[in-house]
Protein backbone atom coordinates (compact mmCIF):
# COMPACT_ATOMS: atom_id res chain seq x y z
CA UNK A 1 -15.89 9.82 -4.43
CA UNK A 2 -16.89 8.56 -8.04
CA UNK A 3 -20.44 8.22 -8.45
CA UNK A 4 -21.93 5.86 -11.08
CA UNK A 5 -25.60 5.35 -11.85
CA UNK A 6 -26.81 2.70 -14.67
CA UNK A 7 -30.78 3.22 -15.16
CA UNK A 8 -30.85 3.17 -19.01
CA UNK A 9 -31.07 -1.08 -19.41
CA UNK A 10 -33.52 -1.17 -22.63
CA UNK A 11 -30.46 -0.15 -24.60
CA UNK A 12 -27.58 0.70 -22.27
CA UNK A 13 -25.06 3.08 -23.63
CA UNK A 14 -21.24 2.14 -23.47
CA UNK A 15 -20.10 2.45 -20.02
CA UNK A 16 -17.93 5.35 -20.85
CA UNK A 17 -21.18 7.40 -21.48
CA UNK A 18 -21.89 6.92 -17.98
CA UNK A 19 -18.21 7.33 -16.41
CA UNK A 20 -16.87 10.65 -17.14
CA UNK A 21 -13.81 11.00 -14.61
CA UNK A 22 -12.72 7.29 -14.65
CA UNK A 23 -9.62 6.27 -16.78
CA UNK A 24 -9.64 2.33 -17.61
CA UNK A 25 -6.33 1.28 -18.97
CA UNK A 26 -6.35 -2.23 -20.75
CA UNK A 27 -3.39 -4.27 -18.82
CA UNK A 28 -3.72 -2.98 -15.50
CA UNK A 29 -0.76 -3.95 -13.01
CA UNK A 30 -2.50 -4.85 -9.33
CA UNK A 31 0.41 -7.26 -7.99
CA UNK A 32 3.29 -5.56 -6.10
CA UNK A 33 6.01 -6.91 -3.43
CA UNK A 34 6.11 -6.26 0.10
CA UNK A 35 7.64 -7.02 3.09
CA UNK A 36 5.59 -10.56 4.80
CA UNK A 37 5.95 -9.53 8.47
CA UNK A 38 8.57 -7.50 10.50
CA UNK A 39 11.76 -8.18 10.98
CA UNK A 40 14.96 -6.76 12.55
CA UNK A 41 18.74 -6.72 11.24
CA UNK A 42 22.19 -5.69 13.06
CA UNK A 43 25.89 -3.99 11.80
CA UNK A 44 28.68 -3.08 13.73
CA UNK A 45 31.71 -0.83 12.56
CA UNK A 46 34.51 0.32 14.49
CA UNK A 47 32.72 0.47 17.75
CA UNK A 48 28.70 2.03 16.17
CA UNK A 49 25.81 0.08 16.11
CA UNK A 50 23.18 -0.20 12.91
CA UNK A 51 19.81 -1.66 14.60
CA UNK A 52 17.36 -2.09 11.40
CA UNK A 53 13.88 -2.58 11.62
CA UNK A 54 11.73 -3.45 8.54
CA UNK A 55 8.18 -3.01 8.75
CA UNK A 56 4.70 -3.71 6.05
CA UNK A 57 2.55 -0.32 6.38
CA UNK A 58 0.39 1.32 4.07
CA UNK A 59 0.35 4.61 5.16
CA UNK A 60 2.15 7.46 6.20
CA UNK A 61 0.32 7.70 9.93
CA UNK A 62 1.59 4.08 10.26
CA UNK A 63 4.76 5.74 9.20
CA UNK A 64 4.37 8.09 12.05
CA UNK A 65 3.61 6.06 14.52
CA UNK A 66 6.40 3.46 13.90
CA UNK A 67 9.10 5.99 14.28
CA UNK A 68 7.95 7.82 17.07
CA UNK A 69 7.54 4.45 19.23
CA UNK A 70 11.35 3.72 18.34
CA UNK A 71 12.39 7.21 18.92
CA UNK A 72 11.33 6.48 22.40
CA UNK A 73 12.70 3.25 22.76
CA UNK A 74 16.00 4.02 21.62
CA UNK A 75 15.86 7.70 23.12
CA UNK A 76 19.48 7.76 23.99
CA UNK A 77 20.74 6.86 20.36
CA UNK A 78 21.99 9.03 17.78
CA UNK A 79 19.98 8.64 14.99
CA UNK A 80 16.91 7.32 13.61
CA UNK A 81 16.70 7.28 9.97
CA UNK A 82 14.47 5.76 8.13
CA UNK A 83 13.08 5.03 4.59
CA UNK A 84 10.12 3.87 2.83
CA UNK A 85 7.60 3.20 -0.41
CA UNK A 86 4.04 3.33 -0.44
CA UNK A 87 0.51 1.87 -2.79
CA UNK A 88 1.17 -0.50 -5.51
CA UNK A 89 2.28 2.25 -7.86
CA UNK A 90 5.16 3.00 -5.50
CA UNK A 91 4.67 6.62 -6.18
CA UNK A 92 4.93 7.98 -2.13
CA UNK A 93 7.96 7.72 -0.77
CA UNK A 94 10.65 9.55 1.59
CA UNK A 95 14.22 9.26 2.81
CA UNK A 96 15.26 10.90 6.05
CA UNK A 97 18.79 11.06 7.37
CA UNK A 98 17.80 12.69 10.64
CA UNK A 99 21.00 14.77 11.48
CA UNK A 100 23.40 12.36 9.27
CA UNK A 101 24.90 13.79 6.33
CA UNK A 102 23.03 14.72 2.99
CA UNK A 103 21.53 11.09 1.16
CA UNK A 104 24.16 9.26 3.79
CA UNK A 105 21.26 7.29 5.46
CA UNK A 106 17.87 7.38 4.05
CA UNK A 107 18.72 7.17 0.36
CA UNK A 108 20.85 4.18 1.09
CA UNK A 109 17.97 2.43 3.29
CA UNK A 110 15.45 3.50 0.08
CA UNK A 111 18.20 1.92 -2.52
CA UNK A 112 17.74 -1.15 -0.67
CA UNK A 113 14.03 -1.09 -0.68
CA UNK A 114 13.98 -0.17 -4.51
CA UNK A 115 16.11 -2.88 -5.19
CA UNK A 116 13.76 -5.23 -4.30
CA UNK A 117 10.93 -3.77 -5.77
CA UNK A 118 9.16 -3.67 -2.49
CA UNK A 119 6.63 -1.08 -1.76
CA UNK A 120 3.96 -1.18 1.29
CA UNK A 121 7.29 -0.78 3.40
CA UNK A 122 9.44 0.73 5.73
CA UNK A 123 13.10 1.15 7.35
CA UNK A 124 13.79 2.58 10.03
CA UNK A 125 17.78 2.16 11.07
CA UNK A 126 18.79 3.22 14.65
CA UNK A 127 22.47 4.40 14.92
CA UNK A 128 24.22 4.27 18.27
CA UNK A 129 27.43 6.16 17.71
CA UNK A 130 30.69 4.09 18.41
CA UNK A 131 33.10 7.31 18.71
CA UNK A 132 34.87 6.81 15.37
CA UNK A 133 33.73 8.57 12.49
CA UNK A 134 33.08 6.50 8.98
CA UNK A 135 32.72 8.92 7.21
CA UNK A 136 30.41 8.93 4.21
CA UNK A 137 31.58 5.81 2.74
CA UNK A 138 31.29 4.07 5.30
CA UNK A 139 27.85 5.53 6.25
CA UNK A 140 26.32 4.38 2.88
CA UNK A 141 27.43 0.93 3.27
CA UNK A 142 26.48 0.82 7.06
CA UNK A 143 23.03 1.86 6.14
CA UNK A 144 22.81 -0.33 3.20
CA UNK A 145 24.07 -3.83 5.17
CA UNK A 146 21.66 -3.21 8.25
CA UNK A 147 18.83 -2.32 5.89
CA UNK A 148 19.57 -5.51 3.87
CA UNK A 149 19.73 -7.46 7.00
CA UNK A 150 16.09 -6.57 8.02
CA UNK A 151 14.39 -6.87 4.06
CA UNK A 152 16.05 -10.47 4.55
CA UNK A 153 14.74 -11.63 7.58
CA UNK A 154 11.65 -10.10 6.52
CA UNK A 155 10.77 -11.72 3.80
CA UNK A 156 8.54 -10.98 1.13
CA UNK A 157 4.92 -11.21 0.03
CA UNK A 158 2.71 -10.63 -2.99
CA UNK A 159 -0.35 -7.90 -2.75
CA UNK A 160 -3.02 -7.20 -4.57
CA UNK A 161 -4.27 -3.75 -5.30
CA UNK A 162 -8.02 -2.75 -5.39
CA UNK A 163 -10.58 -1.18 -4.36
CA UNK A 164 -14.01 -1.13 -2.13
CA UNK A 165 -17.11 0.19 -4.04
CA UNK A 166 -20.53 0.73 -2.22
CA UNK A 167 -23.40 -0.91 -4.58
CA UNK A 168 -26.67 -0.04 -3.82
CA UNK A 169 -29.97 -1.81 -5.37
CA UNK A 170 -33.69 -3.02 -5.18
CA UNK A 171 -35.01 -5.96 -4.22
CA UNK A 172 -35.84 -6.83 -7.47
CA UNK A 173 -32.29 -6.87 -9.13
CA UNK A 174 -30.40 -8.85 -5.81
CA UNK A 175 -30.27 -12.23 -7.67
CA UNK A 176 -28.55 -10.37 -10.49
CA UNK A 177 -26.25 -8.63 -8.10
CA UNK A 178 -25.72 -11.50 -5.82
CA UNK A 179 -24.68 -13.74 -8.79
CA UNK A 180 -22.05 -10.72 -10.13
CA UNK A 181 -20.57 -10.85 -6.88
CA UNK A 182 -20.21 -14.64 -6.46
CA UNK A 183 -19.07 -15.61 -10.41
CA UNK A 184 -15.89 -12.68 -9.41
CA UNK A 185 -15.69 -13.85 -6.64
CA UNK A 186 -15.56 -10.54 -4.70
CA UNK A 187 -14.66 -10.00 -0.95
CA UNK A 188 -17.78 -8.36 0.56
CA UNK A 189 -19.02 -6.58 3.94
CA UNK A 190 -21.56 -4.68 5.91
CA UNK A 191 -24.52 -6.04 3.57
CA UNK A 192 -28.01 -4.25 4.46
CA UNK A 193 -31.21 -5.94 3.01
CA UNK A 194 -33.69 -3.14 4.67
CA UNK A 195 -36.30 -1.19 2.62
CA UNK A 196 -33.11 -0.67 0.09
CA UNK A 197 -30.28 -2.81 -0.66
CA UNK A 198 -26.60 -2.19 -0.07
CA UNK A 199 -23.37 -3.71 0.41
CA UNK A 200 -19.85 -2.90 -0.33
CA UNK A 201 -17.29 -4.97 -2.59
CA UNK A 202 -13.42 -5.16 -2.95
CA UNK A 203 -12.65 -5.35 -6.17
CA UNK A 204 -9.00 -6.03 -7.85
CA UNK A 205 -8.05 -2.74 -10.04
CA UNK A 206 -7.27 -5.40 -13.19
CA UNK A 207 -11.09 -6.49 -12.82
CA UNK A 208 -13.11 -3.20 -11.57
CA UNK A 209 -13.87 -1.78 -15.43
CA UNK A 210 -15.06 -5.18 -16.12
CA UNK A 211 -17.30 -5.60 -12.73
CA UNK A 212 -18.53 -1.81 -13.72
CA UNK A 213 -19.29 -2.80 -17.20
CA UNK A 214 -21.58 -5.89 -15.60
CA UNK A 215 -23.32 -3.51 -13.07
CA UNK A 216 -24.40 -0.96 -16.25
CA UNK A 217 -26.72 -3.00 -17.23
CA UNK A 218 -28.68 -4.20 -14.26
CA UNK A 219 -31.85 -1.94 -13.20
CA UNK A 220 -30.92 1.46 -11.36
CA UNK A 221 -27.50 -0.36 -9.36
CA UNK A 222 -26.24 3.01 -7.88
CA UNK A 223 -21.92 2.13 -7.34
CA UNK A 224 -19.95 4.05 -5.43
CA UNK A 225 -16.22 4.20 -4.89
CA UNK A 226 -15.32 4.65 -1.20
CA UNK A 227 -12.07 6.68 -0.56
């Protein structure tokens, strides 16, 4: 959890004085792609059948959960291979063939995914085996059409990364926080106006140095990240 407390407001120091473990990067990218809703896509070759699903999730016990359902749905299949990105940096990620050859399956169902520049998203292909062997060829491309399939139907959707800070204040500095809040505009929840003051805010990554820099100088505003 990052921890920042602004009492100096006489003559507040830069906010970097205060923020020792916090990196603030100028242009700040906080808009990604992603899949809209789920969706499902079909391919057939010589007798085996591709069933894709493509799913939004936005972590890996989603993940988890996704597959194992259609593991038991589709118990008597093959394979279940799957594929996906995760967080708006796209930076966790993983391609499984389960029991298909080496980067046959899940690299092919990632390529798709990658070439969309989606993140927030999953594949997960279901193979019923037809009797003829494609061979790797003809695994790639199998993959690849069934996984395009269900990113089509899918359709895709712009998301905003951020992130929910805890603010904590006196009575005596709430019209300043209140009107911080309302000129960003910033999502809020569980607010608690008790003997202290407290609330937590979502802010967008491109505008959280600039909502910490208008916190410094109010009072002693206690924020909070919350991981």
């Amino acid at each position: 959890m990052t921890q920042i407390v602004f009492k100096n407001t006489k003559n507040p120091a830069p906010l970097q004085n205060y923020v020792k473990n916090v990196n603030f990067v100028d242009m700040i990218q906080d808009t990604y792609l992603s899949v809209s809703a789920p969706a499902e896509g079909l391919f057939k070759d010589n007798g085996s059948r591709f069933i894709s699903y493509a799913y939004p999730v936005e972590t890996e016990e989603e993940v988890k959960d996704i597959v194992s359902d259609l593991k038991k749905k589709y118990h008597d299949a093959r394979h279940h291979c799957y594929a996906y990105r995760l967080g708006h940096l796209g930076d966790r990620f993983r391609a499984n063939d389960d029991g298909e050859p080496s980067s046959s399956a899940g690299r092919p169902i990632l390529g798709q995914i990658d070439s969309r520049g989606l993140s927030d998203t999953l594949v997960v292909v279901v193979r019923y085996f037809g009797g003829i062997k494609l061979g790797i060829p003809g695994l790639i491309r199998a993959y690849k059409t069934s996984t395009a399939e269900a990113l089509d139907n899918a359709g895709t959707i712009e998301k905003v990364a951020g992130k929910w800070y805890g603010v904590r204040f006196g009575y005596q500095d709430m019209n300043q926080v209140m009107r911080i809040l309302k000129d960003m505009d910033l999502r809020q929840k569980d607010q608690d106006f008790g003997v202290d003051c407290s609330l937590k805010a979502w802010v967008r990554l491109s505008a959280e140095a600039d909502m910490l820099d208008r916190f410094s100088g109010i009072g002693s505003v206690v924020v909070e990240e919350i991981q």
